[in-house]
N, C-alpha and C. Protein backbone atom coordinates (compact mmCIF):
# COMPACT_ATOMS: atom_id res chain seq x y z
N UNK A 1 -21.44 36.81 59.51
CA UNK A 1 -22.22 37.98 59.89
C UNK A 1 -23.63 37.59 60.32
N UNK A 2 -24.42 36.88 59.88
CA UNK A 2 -25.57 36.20 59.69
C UNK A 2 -25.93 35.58 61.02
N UNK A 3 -24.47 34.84 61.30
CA UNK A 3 -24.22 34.34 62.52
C UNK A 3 -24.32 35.13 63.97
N UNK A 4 -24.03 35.93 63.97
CA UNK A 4 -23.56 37.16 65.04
C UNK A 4 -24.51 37.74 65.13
N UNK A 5 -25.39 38.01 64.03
CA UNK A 5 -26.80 38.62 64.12
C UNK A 5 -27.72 38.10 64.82
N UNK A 6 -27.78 36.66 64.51
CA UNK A 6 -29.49 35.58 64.54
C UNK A 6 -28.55 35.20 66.35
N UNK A 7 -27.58 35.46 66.74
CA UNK A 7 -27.19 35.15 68.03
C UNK A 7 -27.75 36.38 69.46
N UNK A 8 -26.97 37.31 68.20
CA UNK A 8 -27.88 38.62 68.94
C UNK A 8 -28.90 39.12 69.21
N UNK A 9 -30.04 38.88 68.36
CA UNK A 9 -31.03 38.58 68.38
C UNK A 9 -31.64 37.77 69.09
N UNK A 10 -31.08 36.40 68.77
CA UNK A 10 -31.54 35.27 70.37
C UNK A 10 -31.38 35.41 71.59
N UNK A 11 -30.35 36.20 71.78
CA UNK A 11 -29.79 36.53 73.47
C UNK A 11 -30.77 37.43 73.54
N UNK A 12 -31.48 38.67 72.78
CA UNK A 12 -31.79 39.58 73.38
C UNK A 12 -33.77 39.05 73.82
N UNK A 13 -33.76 38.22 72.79
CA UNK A 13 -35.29 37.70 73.43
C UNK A 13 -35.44 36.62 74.23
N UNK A 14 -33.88 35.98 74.60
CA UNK A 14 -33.86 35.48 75.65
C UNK A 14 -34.15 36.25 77.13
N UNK A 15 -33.04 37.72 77.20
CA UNK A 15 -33.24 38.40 77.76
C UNK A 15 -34.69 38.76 78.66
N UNK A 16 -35.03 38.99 77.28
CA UNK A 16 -36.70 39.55 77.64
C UNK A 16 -37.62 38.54 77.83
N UNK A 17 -37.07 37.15 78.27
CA UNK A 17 -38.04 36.02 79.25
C UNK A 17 -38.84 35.68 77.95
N UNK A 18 -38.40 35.94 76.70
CA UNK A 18 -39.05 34.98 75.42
C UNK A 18 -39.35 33.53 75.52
N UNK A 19 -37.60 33.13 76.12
CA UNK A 19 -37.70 32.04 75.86
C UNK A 19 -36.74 31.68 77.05
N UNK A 20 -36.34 30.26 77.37
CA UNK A 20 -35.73 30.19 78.33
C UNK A 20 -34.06 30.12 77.81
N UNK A 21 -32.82 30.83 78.85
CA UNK A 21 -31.45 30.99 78.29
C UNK A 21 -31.07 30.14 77.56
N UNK A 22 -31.34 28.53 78.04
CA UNK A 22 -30.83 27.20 77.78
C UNK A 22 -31.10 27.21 76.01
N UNK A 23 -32.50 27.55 75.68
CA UNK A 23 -32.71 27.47 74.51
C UNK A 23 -32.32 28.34 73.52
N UNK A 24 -31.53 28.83 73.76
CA UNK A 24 -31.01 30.58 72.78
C UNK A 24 -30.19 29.50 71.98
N UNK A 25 -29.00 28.64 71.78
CA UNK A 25 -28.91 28.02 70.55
C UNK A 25 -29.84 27.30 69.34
N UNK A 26 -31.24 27.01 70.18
CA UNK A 26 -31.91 26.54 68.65
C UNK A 26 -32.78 27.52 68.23
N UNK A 27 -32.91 28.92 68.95
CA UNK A 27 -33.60 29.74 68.30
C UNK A 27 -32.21 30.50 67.59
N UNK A 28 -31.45 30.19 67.97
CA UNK A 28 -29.93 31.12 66.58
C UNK A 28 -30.70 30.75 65.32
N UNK A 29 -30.87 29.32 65.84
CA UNK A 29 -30.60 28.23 64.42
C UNK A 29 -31.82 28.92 63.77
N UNK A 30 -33.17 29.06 64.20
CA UNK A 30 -34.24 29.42 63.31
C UNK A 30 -33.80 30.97 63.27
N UNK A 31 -33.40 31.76 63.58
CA UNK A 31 -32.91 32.63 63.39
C UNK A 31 -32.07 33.52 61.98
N UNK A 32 -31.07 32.18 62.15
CA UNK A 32 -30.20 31.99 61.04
C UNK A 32 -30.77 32.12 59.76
N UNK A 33 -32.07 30.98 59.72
CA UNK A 33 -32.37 30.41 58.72
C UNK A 33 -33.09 31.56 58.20
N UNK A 34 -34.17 32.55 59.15
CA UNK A 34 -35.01 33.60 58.64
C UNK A 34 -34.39 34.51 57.66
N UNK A 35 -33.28 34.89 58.68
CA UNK A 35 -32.09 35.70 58.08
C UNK A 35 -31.53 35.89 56.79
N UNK A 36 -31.14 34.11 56.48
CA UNK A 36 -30.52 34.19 55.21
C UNK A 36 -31.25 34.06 54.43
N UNK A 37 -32.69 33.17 54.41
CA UNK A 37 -34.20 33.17 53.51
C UNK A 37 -34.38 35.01 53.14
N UNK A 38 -34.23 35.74 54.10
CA UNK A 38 -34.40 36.94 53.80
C UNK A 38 -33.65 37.61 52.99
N UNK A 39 -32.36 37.51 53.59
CA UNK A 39 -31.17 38.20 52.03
C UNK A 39 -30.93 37.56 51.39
N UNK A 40 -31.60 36.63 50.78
CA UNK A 40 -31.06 35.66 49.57
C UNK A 40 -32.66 36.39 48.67
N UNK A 41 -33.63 36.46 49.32
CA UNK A 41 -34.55 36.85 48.32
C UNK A 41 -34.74 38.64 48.49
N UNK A 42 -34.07 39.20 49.31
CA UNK A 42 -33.84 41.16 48.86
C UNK A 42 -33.24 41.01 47.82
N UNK A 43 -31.70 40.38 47.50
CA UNK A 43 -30.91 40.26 46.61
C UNK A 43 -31.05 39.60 45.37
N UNK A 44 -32.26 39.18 45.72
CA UNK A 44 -32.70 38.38 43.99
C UNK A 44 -33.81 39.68 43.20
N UNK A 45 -34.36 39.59 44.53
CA UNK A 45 -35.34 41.01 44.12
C UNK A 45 -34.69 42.29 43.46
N UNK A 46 -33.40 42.78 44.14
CA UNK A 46 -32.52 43.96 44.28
C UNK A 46 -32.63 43.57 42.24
N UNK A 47 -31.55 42.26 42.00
CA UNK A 47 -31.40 42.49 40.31
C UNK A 47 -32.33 42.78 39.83
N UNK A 48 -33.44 41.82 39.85
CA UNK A 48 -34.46 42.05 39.51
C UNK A 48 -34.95 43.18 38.92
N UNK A 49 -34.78 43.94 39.99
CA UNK A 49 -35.78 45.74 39.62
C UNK A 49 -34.28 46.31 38.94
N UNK A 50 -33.44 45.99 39.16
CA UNK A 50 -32.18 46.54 37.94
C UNK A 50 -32.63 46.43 36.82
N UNK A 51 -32.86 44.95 36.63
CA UNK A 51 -32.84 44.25 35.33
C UNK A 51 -34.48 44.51 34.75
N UNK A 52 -34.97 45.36 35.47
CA UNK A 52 -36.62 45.52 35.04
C UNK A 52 -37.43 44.54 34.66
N UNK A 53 -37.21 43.29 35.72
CA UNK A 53 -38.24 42.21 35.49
C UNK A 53 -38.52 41.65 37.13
N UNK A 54 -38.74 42.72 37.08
CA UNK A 54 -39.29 42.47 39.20
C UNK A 54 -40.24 41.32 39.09
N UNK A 55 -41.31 41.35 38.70
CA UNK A 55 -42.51 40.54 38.17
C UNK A 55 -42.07 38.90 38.01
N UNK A 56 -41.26 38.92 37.08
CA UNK A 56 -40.66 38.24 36.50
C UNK A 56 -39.94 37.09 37.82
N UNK A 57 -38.76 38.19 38.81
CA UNK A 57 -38.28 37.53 40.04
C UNK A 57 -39.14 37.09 40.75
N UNK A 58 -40.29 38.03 41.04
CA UNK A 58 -41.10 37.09 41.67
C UNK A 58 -41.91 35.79 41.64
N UNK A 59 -41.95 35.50 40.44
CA UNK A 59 -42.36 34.60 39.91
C UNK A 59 -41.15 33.39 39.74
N UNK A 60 -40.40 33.81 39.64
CA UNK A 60 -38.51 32.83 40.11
C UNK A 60 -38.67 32.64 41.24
N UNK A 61 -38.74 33.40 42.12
CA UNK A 61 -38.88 33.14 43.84
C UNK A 61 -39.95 32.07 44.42
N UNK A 62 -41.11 32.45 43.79
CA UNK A 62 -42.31 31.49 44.18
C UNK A 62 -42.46 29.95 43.67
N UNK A 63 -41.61 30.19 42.27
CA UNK A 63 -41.44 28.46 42.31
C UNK A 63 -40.39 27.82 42.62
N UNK A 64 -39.13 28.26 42.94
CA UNK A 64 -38.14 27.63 43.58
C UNK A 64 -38.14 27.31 44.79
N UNK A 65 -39.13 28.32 45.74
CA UNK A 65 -39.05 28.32 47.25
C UNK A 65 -40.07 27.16 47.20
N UNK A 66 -41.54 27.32 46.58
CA UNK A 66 -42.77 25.56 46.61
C UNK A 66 -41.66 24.62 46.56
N UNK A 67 -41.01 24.72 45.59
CA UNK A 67 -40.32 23.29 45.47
C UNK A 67 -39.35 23.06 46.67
N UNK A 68 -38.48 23.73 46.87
CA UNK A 68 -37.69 23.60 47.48
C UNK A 68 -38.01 23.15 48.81
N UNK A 69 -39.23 23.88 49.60
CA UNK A 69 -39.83 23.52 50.70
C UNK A 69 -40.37 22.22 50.69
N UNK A 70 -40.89 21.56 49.93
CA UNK A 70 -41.38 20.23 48.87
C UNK A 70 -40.34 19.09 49.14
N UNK A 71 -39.13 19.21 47.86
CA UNK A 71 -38.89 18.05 47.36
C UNK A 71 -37.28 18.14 47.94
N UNK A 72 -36.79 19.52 48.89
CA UNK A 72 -35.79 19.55 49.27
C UNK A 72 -34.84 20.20 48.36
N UNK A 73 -33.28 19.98 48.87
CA UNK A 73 -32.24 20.52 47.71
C UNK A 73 -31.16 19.77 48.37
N UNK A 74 -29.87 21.24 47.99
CA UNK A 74 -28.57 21.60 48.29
C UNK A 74 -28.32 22.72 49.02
N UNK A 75 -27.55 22.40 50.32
CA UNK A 75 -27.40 23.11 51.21
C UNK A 75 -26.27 23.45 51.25
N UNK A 76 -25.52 24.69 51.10
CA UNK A 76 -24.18 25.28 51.19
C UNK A 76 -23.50 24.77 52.47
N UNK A 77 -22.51 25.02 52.80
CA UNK A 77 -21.52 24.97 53.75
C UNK A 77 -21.88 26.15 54.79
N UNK A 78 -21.73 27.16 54.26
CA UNK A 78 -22.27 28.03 54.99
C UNK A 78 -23.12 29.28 54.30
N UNK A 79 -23.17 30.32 55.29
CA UNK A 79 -24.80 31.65 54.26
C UNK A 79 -24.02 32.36 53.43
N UNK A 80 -22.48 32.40 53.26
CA UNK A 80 -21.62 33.20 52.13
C UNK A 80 -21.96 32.52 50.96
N UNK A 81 -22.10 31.46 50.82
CA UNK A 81 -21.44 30.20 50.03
C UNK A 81 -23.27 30.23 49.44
N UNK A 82 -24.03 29.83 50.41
CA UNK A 82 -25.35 30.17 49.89
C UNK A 82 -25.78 31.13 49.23
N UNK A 83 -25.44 32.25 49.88
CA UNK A 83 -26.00 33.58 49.08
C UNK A 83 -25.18 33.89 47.53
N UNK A 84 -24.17 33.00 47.28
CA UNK A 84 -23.34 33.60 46.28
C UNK A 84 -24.37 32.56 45.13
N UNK A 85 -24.24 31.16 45.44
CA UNK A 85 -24.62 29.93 44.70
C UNK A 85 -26.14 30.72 44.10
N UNK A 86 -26.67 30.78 45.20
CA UNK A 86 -28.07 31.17 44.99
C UNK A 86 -28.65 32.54 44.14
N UNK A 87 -27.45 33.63 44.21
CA UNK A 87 -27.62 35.09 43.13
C UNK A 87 -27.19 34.55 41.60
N UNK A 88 -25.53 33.85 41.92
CA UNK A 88 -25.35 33.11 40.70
C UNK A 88 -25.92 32.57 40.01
N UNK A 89 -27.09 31.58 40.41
CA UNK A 89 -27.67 30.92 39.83
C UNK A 89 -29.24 31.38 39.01
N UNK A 90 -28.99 32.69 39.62
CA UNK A 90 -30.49 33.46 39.35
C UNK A 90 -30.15 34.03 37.76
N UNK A 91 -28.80 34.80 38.58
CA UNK A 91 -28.38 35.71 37.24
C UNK A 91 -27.81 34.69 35.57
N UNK A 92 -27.47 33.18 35.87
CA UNK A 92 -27.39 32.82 34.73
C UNK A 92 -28.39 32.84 33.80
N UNK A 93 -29.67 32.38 35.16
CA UNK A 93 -31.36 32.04 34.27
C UNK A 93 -31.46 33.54 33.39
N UNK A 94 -31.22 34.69 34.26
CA UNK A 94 -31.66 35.87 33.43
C UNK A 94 -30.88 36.05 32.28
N UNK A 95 -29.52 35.88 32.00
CA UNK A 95 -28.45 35.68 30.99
C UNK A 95 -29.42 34.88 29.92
N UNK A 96 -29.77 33.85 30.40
CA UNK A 96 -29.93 32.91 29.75
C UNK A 96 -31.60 33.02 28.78
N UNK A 97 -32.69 33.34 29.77
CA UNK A 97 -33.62 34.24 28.89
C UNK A 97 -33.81 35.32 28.55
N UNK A 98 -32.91 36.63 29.23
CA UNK A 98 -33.04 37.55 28.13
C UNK A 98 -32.56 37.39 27.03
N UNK A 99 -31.30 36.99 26.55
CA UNK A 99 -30.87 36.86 25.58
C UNK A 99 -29.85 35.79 24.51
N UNK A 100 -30.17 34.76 25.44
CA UNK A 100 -29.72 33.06 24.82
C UNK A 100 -31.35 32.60 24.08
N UNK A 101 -32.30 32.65 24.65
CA UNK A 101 -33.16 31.92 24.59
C UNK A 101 -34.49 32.86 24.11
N UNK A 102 -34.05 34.27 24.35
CA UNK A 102 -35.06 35.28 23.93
C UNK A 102 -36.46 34.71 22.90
N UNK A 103 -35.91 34.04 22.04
CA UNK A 103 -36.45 33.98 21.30
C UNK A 103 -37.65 32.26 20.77
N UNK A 104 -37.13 32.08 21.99
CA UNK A 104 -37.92 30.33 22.13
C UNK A 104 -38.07 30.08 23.58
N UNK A 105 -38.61 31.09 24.09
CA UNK A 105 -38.91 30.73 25.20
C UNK A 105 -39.75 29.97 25.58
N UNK A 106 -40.97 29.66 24.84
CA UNK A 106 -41.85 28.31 24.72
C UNK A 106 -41.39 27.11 24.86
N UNK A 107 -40.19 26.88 23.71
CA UNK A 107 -39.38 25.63 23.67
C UNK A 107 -39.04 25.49 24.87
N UNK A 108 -38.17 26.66 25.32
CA UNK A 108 -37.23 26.33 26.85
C UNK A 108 -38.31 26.16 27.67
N UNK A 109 -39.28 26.56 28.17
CA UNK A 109 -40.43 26.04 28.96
C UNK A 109 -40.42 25.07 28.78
N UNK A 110 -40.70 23.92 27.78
CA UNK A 110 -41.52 23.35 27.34
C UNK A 110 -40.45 22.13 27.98
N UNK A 111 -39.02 22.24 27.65
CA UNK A 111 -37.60 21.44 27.82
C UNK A 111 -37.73 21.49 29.14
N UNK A 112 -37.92 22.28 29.73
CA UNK A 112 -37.11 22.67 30.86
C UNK A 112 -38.02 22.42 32.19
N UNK A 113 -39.47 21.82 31.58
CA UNK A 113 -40.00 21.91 32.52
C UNK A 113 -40.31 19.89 33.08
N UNK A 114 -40.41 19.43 31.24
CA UNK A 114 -39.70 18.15 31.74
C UNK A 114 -38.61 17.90 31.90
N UNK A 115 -37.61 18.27 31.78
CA UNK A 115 -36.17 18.07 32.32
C UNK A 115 -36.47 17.69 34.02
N UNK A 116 -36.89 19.04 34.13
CA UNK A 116 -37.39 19.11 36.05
C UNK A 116 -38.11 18.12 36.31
N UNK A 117 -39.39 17.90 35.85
CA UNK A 117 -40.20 16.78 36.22
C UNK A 117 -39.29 15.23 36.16
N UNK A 118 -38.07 15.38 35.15
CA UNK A 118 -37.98 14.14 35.65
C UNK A 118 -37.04 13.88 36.52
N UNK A 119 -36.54 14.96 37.29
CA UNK A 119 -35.18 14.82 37.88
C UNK A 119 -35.97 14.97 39.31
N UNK A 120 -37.52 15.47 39.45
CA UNK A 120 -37.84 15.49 40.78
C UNK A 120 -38.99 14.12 41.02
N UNK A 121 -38.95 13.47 40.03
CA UNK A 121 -39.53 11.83 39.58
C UNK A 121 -38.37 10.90 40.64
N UNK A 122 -37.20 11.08 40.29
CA UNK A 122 -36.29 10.36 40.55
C UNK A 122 -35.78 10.91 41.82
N UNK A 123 -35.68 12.08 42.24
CA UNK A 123 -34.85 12.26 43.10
C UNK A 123 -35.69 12.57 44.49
N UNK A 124 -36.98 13.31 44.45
CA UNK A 124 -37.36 14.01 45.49
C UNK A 124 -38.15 13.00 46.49
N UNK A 125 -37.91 13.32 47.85
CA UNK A 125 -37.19 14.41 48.39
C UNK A 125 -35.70 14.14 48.83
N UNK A 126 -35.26 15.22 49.24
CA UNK A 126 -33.46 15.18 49.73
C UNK A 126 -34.37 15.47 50.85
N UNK A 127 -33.93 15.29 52.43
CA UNK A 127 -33.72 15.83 53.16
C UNK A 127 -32.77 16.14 53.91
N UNK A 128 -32.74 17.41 54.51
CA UNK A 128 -32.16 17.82 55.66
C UNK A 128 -30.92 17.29 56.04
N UNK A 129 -29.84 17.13 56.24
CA UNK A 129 -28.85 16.38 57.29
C UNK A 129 -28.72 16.61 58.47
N UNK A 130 -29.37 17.93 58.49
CA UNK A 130 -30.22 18.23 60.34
C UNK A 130 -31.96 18.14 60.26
N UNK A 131 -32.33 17.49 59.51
CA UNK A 131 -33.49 17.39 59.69
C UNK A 131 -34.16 16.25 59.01
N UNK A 132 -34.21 14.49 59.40
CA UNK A 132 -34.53 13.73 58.91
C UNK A 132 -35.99 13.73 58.61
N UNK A 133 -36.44 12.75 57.86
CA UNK A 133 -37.78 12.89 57.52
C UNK A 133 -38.37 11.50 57.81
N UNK A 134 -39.51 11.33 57.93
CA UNK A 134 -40.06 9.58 58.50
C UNK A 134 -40.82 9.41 57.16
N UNK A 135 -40.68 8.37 57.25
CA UNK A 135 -41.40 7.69 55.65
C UNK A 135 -42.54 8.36 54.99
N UNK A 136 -43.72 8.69 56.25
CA UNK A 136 -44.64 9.22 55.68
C UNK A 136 -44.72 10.60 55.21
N UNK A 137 -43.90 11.35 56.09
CA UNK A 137 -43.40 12.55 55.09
C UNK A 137 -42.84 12.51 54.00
N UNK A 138 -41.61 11.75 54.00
CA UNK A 138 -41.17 11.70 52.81
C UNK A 138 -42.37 11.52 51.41
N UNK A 139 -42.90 10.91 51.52
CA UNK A 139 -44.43 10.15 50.99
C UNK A 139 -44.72 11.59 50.25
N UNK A 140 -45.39 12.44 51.56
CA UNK A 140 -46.48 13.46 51.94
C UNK A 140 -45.44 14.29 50.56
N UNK A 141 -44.88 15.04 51.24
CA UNK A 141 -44.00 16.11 50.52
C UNK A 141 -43.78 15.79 49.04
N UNK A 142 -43.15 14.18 48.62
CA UNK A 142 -42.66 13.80 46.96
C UNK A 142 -44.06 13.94 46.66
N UNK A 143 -45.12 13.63 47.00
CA UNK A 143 -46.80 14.07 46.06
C UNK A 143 -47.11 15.50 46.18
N UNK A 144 -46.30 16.23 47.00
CA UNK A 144 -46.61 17.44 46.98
C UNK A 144 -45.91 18.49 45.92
N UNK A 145 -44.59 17.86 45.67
CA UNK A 145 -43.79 18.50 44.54
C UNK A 145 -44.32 17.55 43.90
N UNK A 146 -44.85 16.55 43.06
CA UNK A 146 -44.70 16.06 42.08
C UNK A 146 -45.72 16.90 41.57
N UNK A 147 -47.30 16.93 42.41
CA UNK A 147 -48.00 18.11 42.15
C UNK A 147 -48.32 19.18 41.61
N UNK A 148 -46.78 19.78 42.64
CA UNK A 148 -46.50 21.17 41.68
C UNK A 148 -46.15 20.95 40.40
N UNK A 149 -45.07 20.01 40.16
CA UNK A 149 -44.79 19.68 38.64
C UNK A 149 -45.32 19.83 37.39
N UNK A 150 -46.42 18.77 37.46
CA UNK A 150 -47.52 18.31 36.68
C UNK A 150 -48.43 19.23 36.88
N UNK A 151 -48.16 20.33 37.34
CA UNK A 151 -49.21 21.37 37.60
C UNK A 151 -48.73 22.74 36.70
N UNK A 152 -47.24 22.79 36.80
CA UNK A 152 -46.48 23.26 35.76
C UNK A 152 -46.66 23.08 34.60
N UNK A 153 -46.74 21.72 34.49
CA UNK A 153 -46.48 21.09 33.04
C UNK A 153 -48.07 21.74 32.42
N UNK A 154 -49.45 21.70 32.80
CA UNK A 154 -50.40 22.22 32.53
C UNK A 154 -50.05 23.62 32.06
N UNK A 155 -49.43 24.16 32.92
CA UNK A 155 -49.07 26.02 32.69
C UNK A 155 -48.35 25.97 31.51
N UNK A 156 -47.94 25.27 31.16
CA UNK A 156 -46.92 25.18 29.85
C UNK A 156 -47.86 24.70 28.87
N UNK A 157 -48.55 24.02 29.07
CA UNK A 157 -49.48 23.68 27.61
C UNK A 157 -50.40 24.27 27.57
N UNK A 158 -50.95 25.04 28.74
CA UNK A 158 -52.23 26.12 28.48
C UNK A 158 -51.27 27.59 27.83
N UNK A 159 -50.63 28.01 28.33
CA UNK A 159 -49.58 29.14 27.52
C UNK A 159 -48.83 29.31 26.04
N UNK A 160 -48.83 27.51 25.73
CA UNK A 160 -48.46 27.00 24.36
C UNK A 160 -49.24 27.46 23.48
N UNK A 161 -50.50 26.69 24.17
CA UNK A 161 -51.36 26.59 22.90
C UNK A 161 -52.87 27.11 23.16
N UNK A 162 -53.19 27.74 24.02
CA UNK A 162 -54.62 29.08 24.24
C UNK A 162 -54.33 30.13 24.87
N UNK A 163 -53.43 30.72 25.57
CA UNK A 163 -52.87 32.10 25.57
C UNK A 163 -52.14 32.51 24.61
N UNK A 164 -51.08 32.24 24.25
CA UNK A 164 -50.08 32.39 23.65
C UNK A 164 -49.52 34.02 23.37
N UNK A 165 -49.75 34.07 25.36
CA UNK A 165 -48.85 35.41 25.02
C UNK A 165 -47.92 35.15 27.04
N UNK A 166 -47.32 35.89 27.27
CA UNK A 166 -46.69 36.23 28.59
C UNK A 166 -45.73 34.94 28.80
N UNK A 167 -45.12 35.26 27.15
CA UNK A 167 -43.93 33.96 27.53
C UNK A 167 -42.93 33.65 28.30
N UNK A 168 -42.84 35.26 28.80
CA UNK A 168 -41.44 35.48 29.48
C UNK A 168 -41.81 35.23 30.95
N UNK A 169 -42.64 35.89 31.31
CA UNK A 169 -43.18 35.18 32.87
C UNK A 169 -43.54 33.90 33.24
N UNK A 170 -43.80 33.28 32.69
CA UNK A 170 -43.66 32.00 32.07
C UNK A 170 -42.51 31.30 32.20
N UNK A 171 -41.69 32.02 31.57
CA UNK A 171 -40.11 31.28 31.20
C UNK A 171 -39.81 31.16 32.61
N UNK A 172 -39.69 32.75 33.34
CA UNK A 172 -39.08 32.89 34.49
C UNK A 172 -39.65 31.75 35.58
N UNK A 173 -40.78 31.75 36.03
CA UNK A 173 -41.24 31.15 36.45
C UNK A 173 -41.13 29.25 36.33
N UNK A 174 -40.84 28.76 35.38
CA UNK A 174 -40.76 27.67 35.06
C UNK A 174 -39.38 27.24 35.66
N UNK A 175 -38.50 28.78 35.23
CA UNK A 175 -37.07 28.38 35.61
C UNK A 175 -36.80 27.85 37.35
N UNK A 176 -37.28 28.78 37.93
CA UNK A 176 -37.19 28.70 39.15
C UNK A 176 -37.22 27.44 39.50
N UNK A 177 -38.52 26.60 38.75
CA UNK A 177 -38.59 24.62 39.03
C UNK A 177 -37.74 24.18 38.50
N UNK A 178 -37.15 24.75 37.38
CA UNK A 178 -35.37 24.19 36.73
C UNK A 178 -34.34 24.09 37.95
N UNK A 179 -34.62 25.34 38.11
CA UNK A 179 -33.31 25.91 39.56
C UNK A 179 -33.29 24.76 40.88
N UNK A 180 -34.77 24.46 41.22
CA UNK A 180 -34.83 23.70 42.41
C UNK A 180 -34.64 22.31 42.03
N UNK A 181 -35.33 21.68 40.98
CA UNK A 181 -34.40 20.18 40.76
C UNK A 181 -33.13 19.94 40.27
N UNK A 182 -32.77 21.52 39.75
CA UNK A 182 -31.11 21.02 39.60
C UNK A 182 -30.29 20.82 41.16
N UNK A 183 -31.21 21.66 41.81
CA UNK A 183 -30.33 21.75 43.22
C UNK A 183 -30.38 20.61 43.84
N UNK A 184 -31.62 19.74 43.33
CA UNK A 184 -31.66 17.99 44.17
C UNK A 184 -30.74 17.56 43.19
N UNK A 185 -30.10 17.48 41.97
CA UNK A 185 -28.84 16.67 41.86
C UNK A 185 -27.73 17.42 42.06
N UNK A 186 -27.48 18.68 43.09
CA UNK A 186 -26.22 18.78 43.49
C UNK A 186 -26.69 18.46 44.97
N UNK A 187 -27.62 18.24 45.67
CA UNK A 187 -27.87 17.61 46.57
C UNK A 187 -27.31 16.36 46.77
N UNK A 188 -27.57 15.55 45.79
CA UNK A 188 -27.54 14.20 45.33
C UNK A 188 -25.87 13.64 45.63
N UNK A 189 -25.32 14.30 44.61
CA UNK A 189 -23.51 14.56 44.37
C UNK A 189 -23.20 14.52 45.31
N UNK A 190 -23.62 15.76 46.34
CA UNK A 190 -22.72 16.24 47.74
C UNK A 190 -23.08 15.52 48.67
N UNK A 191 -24.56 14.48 48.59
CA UNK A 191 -24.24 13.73 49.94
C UNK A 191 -23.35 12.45 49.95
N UNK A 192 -23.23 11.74 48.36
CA UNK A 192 -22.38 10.51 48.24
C UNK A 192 -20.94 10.82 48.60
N UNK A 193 -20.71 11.79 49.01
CA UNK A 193 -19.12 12.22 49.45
C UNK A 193 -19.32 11.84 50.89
N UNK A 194 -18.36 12.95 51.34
CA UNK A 194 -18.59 12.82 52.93
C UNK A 194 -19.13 13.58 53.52
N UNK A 195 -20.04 13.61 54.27
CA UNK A 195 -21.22 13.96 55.45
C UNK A 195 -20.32 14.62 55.92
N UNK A 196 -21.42 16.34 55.95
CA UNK A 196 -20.52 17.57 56.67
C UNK A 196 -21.80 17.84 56.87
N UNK A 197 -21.61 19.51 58.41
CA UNK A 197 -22.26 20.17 58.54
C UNK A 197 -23.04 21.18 57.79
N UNK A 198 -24.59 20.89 57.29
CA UNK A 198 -25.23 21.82 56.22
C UNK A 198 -26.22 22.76 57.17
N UNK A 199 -25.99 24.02 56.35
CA UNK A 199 -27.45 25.06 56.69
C UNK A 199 -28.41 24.98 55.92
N UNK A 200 -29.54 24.66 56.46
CA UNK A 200 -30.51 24.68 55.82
C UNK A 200 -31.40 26.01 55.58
N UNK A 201 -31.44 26.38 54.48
CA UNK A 201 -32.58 27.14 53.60
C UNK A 201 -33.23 27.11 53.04
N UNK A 202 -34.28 27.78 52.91
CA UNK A 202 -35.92 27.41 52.53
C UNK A 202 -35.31 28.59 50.76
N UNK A 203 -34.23 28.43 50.97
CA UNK A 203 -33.80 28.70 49.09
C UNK A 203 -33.10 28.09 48.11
């Protein structure tokens, strides 16, 4: 669907002397990508205000997308496969701190945020399989998530131990950097197989 859209869309501002005809396949492609960046985060938002922690999603959204833009990930097969991985993976975190963890959410910060730091130590960045990276990016970007990291890791020890209140925004938020370095070791997994066609999303 996604597909048929970001096509339709390209033809029609081709149309209108946007751009030239020849180029209407790589504006699909950025097209595509707007597209599904867009309903992957209505639909995180959508639970969200179900689940009465809008606040909360947004704060999931903003650190998964830094990182992700950063240190890279895992790219679905296609935007079904994305959008499912990507709600799934939201709704376990919320499973998982409303009411697994309700009650130590400090701890799980605290776990969860070096867990991440060290899996984006080791791994970051993935890039692209349509979009290589030259050394010095690669460079640029791994100091840019490591950054964020260790910038995290501060948010977690200033919230520990001299706020010591807004644990749950907190939690959420931390998770989101859980979410994005777990996605560099299914990154990791799926490229030692065999090399297929990936979409890339900035989720």
């Amino acid at each position: 669907m996604i597909e048929k859209i970001a096509l339709s869309v390209a033809v029609y501002f081709a149309d209108k002397s946007a751009y030239k005809r020849d180029d209407v396949d790589t504006y699909k492609y950025g097209f595509e990508l707007l597209f599904s960046t867009i309903f992957n985060i209505t639909s995180i938002m959508i639970i969200s205000f179900f689940m009465q922690i809008a606040f909360e999603g947004i704060l999931f959204l903003i650190s998964v997308i830094s990182l992700r833009v950063t240190a890279g990930g895992y790219h679905a097969k296609g935007h079904g496969l994305c959008f499912l991985v990507n709600n799934m993976t939201y709704i376990l975190f919320v499973v998982l701190l409303q009411y697994l963890f309700v009650n130590y959410l400090i701890h799980y910060s605290f776990f969860s945020v070096i867990a991440a730091l060290t899996i984006i130590w080791f791994l970051s960045p993935i890039e692209a399989e349509n979009k290589p990276l030259s050394e010095m990016k690669k460079i640029r970007v791994r100091n840019k998530s490591l950054i964020i990291a260790f910038t995290n890791i501060v948010l977690v020890i200033i919230f520990a131990f001299i706020v010591k209140q807004g644990e749950s925004l907190l939690a959420y938020y931390i998770s989101g950097m859980l979410a994005a370095s777990l996605s560099l070791v299914a990154a990791k997994i799926n490229n030692s197989k065999v090399p297929h066609k990936s979409y890339k999303s900035n989720f």
